[in-house]
N, C-alpha and C. Protein backbone atom coordinates (compact mmCIF):
# COMPACT_ATOMS: atom_id res chain seq x y z
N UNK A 1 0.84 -1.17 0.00
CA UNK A 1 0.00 0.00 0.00
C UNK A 1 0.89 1.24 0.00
N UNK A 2 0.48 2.09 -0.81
CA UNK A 2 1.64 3.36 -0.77
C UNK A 2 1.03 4.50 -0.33
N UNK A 3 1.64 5.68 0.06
CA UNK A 3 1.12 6.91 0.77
C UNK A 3 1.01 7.54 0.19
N UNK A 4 0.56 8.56 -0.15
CA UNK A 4 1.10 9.56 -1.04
C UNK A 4 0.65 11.32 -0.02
N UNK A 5 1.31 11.60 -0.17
CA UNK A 5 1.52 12.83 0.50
C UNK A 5 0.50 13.95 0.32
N UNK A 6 -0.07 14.19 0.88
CA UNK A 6 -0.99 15.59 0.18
C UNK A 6 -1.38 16.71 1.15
N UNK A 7 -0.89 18.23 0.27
CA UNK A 7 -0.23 18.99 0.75
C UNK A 7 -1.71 19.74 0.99
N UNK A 8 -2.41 20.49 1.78
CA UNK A 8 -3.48 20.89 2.08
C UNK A 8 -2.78 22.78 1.54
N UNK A 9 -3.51 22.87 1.00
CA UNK A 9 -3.27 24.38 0.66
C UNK A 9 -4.61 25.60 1.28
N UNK A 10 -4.10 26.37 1.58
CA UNK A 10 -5.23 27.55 2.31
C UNK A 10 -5.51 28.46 1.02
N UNK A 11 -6.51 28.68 0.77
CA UNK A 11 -7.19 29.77 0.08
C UNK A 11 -7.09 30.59 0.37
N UNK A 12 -6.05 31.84 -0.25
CA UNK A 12 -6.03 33.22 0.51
C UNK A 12 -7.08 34.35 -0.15
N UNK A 13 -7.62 34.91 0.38
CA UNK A 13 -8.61 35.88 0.33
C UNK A 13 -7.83 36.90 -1.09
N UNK A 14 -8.74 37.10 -1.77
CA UNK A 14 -8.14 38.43 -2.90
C UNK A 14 -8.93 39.76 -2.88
N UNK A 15 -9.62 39.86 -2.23
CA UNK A 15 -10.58 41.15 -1.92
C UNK A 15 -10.35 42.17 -1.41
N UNK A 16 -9.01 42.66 -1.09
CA UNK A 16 -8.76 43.57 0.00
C UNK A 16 -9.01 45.20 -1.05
N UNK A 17 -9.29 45.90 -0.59
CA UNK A 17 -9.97 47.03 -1.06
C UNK A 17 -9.47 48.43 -0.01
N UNK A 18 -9.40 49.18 -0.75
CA UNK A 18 -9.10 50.70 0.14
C UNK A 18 -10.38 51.26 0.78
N UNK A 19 -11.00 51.40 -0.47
CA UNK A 19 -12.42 52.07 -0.13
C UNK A 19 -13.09 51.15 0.92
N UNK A 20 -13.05 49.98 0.55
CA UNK A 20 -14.02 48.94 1.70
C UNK A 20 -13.85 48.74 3.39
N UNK A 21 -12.33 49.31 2.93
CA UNK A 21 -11.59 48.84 4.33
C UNK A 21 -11.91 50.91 4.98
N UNK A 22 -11.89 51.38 4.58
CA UNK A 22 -12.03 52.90 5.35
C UNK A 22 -13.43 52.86 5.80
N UNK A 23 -14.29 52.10 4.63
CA UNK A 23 -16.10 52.02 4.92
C UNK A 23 -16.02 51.48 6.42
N UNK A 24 -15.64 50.02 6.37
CA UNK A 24 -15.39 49.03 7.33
C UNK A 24 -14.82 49.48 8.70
N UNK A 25 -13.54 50.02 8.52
CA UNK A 25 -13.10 50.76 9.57
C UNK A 25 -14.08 51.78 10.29
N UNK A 26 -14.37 52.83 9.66
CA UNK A 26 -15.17 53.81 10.25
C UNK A 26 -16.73 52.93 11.07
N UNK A 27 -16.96 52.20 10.31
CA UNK A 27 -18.23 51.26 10.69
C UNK A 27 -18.03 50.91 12.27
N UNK A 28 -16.94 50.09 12.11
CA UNK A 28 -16.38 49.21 12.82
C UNK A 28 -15.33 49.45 13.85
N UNK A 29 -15.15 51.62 13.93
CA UNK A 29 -14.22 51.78 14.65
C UNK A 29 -12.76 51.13 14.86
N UNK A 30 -12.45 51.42 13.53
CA UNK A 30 -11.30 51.14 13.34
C UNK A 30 -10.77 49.41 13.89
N UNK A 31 -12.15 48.37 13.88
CA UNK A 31 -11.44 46.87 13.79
C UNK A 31 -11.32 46.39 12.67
N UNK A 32 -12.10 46.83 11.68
CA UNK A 32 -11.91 45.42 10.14
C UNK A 32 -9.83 46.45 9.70
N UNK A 33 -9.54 47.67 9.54
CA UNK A 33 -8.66 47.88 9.65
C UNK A 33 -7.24 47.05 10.16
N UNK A 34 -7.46 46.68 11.40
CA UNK A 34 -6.59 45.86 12.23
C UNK A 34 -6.78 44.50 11.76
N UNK A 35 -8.08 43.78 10.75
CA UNK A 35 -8.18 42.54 10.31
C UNK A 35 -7.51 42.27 9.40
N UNK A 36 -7.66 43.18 8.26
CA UNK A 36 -7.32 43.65 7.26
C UNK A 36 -5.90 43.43 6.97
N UNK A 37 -5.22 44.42 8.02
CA UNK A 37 -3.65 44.32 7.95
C UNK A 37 -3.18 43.35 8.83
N UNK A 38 -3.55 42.39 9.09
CA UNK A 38 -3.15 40.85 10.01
C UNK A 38 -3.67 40.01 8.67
N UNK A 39 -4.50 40.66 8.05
CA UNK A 39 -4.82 39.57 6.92
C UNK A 39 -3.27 39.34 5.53
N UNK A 40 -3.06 40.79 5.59
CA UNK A 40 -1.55 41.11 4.62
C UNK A 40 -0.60 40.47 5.31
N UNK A 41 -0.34 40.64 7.06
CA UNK A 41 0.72 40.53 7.19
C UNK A 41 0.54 38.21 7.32
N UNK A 42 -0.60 37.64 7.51
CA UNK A 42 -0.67 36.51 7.82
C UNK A 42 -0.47 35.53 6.00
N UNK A 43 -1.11 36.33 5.17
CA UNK A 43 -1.11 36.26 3.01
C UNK A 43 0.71 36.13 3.21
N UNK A 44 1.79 36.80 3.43
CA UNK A 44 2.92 37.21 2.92
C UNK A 44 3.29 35.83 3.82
N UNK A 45 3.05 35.68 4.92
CA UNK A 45 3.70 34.83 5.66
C UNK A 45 3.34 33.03 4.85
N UNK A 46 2.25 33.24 4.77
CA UNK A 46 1.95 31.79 4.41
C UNK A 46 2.62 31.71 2.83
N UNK A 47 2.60 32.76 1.51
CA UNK A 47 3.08 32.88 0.42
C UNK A 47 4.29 32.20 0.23
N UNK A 48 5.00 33.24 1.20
CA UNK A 48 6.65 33.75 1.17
C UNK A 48 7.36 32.36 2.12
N UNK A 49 6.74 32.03 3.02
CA UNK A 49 7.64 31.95 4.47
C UNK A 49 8.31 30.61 4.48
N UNK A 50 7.93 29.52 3.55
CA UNK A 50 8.98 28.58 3.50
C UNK A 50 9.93 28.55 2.55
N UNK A 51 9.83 29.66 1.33
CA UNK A 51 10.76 30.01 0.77
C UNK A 51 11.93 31.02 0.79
N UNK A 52 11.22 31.98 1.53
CA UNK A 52 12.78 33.42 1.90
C UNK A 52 13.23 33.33 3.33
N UNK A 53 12.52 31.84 4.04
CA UNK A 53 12.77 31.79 5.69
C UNK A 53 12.68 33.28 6.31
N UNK A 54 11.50 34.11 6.58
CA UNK A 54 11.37 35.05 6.83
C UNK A 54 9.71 35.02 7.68
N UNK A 55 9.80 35.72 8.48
CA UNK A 55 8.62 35.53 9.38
C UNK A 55 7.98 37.23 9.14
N UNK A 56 7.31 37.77 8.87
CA UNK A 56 6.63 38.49 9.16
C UNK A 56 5.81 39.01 10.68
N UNK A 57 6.02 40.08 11.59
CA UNK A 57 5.29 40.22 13.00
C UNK A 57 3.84 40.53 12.41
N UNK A 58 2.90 39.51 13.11
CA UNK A 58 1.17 39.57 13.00
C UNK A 58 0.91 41.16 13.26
N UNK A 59 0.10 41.95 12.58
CA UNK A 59 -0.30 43.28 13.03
C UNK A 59 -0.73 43.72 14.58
N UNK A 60 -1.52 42.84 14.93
CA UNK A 60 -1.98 43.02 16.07
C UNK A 60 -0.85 42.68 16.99
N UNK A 61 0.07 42.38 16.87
CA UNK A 61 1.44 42.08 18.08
C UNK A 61 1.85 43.49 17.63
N UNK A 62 2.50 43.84 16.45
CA UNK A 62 2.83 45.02 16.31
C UNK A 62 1.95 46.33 16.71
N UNK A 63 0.71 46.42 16.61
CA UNK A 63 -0.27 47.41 17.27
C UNK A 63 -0.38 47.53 18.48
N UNK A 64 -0.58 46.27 19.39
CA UNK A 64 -0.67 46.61 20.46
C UNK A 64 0.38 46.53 21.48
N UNK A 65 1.41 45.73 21.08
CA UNK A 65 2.55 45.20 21.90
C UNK A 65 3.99 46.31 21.84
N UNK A 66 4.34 45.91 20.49
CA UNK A 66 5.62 46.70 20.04
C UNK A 66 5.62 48.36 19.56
N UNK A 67 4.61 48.94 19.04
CA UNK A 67 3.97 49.98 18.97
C UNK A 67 4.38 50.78 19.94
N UNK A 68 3.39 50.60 20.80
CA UNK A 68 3.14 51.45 22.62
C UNK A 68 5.05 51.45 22.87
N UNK A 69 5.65 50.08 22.80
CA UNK A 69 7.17 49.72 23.76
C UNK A 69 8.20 50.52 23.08
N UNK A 70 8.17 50.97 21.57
CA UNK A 70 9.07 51.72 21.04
C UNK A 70 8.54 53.12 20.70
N UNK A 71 7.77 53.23 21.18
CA UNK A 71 7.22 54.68 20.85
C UNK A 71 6.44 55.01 19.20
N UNK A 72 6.01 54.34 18.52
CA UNK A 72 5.59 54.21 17.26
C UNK A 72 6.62 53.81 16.34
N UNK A 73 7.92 53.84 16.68
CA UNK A 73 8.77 53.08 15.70
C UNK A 73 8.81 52.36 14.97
N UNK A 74 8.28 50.76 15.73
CA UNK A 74 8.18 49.76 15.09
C UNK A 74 7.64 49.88 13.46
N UNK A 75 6.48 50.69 13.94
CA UNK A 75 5.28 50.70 12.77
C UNK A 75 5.77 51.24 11.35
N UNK A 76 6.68 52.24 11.44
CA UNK A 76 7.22 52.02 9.74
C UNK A 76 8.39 51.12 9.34
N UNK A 77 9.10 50.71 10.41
CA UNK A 77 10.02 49.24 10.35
C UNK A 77 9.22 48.25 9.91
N UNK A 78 8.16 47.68 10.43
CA UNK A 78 7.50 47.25 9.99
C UNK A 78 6.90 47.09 8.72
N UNK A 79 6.00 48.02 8.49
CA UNK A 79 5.52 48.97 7.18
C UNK A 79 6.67 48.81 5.80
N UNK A 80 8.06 49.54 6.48
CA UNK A 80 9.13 49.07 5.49
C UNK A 80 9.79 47.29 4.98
N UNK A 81 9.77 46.87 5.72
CA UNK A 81 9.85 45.03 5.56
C UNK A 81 8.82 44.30 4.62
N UNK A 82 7.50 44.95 5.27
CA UNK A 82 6.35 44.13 4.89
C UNK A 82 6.40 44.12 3.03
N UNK A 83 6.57 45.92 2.85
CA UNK A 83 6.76 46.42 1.70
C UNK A 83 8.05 46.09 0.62
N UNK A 84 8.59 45.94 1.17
CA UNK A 84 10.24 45.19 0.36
C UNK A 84 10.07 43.50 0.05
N UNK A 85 9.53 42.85 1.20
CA UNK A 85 9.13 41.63 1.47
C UNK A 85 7.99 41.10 0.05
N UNK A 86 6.56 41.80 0.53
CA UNK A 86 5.64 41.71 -0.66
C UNK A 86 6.65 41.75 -2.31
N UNK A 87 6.94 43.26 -1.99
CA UNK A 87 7.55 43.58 -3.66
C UNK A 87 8.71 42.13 -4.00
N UNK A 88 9.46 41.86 -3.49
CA UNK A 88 10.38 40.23 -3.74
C UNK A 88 9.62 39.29 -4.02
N UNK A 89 8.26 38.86 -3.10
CA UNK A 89 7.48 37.57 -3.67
C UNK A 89 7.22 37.96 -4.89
N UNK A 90 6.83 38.99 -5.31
CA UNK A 90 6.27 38.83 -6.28
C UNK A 90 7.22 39.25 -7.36
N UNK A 91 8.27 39.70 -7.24
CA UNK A 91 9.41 39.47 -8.36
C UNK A 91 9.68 38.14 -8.78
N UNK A 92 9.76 37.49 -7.32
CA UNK A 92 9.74 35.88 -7.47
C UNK A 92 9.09 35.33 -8.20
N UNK A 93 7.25 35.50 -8.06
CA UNK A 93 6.50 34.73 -8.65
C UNK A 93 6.52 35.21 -10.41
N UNK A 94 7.10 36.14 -10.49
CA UNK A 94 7.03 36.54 -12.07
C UNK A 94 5.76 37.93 -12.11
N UNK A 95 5.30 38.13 -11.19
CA UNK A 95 4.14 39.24 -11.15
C UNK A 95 4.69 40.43 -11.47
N UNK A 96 4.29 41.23 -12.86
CA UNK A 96 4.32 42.59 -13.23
C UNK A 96 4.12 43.55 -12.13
N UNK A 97 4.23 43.54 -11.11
CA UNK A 97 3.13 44.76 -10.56
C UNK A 97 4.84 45.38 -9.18
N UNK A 98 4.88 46.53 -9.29
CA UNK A 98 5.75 46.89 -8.31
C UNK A 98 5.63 47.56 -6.64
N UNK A 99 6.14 46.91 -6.22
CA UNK A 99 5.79 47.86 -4.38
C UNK A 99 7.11 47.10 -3.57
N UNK A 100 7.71 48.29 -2.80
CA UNK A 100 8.59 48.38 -2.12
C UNK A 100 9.13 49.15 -1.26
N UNK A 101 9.65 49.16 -0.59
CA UNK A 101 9.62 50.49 0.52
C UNK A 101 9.52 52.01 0.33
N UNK A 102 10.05 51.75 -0.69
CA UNK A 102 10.49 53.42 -1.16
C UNK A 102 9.36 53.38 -1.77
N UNK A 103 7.72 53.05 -1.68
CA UNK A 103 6.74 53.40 -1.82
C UNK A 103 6.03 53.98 -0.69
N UNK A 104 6.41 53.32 0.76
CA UNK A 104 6.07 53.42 1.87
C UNK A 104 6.21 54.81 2.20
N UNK A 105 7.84 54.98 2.18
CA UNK A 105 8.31 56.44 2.41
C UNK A 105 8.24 57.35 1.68
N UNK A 106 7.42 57.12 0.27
CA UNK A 106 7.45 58.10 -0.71
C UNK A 106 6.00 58.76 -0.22
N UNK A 107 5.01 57.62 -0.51
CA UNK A 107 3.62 58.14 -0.53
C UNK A 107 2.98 58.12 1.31
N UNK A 108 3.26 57.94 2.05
CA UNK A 108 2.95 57.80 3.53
C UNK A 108 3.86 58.73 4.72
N UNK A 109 4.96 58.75 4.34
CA UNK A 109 6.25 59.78 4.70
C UNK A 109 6.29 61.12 4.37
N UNK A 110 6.90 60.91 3.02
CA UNK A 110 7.17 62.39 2.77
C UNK A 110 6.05 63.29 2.19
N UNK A 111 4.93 62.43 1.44
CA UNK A 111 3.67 63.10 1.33
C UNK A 111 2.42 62.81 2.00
N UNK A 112 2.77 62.57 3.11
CA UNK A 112 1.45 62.03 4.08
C UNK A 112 0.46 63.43 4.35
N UNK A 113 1.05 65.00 3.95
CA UNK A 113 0.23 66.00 3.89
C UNK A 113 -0.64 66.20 2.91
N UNK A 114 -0.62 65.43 1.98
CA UNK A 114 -1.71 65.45 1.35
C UNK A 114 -2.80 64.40 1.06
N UNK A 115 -3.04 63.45 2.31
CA UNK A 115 -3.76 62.86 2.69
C UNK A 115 -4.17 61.82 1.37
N UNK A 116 -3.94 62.02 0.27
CA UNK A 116 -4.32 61.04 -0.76
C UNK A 116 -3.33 60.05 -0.64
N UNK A 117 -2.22 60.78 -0.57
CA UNK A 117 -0.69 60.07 -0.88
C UNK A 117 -0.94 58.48 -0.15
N UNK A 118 -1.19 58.73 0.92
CA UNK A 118 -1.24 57.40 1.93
C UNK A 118 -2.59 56.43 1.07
N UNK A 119 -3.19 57.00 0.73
CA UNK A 119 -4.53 56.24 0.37
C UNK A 119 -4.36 55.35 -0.96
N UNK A 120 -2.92 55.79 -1.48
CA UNK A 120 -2.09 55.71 -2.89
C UNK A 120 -1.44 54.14 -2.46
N UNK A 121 -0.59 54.76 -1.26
CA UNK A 121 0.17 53.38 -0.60
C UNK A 121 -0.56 52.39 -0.29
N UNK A 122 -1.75 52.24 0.33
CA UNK A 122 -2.75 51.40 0.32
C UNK A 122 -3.43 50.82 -0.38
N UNK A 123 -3.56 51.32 -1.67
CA UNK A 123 -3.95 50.87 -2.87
C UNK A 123 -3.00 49.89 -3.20
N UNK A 124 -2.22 50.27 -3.57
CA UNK A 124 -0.98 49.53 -4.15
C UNK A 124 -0.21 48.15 -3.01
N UNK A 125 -0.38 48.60 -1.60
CA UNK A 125 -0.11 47.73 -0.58
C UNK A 125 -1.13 46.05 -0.99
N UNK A 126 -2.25 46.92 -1.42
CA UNK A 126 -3.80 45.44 -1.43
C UNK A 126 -3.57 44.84 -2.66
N UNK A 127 -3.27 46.10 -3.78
CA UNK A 127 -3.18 45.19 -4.95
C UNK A 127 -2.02 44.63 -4.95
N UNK A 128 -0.70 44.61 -4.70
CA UNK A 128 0.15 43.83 -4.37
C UNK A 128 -0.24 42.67 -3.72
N UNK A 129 -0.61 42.70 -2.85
CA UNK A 129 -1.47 41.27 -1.55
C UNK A 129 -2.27 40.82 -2.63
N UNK A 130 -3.18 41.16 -3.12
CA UNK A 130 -4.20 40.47 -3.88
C UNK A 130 -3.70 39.77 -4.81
N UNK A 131 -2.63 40.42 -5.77
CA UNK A 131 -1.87 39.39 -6.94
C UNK A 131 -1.28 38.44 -6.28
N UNK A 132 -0.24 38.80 -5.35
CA UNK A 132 0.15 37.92 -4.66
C UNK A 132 -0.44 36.50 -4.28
N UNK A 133 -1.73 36.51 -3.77
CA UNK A 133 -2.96 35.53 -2.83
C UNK A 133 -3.17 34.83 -4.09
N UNK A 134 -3.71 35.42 -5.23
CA UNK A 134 -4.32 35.06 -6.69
C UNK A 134 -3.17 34.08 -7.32
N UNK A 135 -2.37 34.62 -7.16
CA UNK A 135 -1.15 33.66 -7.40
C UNK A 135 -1.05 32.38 -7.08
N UNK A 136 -0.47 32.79 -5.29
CA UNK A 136 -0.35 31.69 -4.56
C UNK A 136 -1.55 30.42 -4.82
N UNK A 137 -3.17 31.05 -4.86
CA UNK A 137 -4.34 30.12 -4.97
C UNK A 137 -3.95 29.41 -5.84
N UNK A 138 -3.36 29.96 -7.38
CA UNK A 138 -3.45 28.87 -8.38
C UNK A 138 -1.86 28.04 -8.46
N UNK A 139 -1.21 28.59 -7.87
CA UNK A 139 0.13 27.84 -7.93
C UNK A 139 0.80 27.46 -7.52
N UNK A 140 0.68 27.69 -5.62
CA UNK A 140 0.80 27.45 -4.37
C UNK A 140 2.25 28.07 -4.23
C-alpha cells in the first residue's frame, strides 16, 4: 500500500480594497482595519515563508505590543519590511506589478500632507497582496 503525500493548501482571500476597508473601519471603529492588515501581514507569511525563511510580525502584536514599547517606531520598520518583502514575492513569482519600501516612504512619509498620498500606498499595498494571494491560490 503506498502513501502519497498531500499537501493541504489555504485559500487566501483576494478582496482587500481601500475604499471597503475605510467604509469598514469607520463602521467598525477602526477593527476590520486591524483585520485587514493581520490579513496582509498573515497572506505574505503563508506565500513567502517557507521560501525566503522570513517571518513576518502579526499586526496586532505590532499594534498593540511593540507599537506602545518603542514609541511608534516599530510601525514604519515594519511597514518598510512588509513592503520590500511583498515587492520580492512577487518578483519571485514573475508578477508585473511593483511595491517596495520606497513606496512606503514616498507616498505615507514624505507626502502624508496630502492625505491622498497614503490612500495611494494602500492601494498599491492590497493590490500587491491580492496578486500575490491570486497567485499563490493557483500555484501554491
Amino acid at each position: 500500500m503506498e502513501f502519497s503525500e498531500t499537501r493541504v493548501q489555504k485559500t487566501l482571500k483576494t478582496n482587500k480594497g481601500v475604499f471597503k476597508t475605510i467604509l469598514l473601519s469607520i463602521i467598525t471603529l477602526g477593527i476590520y482595519s486591524l483585520v485587514v492588515m493581520s490579513s496582509v501581514s498573515k497572506s505574505i507569511n503563508l506565500a513567502a515563508g517557507g521560501i525566503d525563511g522570513k517571518k513576518t510580525m502579526h499586526f496586532c502584536l505590532l499594534a498593540f505590543i511593540f507599537a506602545p514599547i518603542t514609541f511608534g517606531i516599530a510601525i514604519p520598520v515594519w511597514y518598510h519590511r512588509i513592503s520590500n518583502r511583498i515587492g520580492d514575492e512577487l518578483d519571485r513569482r514573475g508578477i508585473a506589478y511593483s511595491l517596495g519600501a520606497a513606496d512606503y516612504w514616498i507616498f505615507c512619509v514624505l507626502l502624508s500632507f496630502t492625505v491622498v498620498c497614503p490612500l495611494i500606498y494602500l492601494h498599491k499595498l492590497f493590490k500587491a497582496t491580492n496578486l500575490m494571494c491570486e497567485d499563490y491560490n493557483i500555484n501554491g
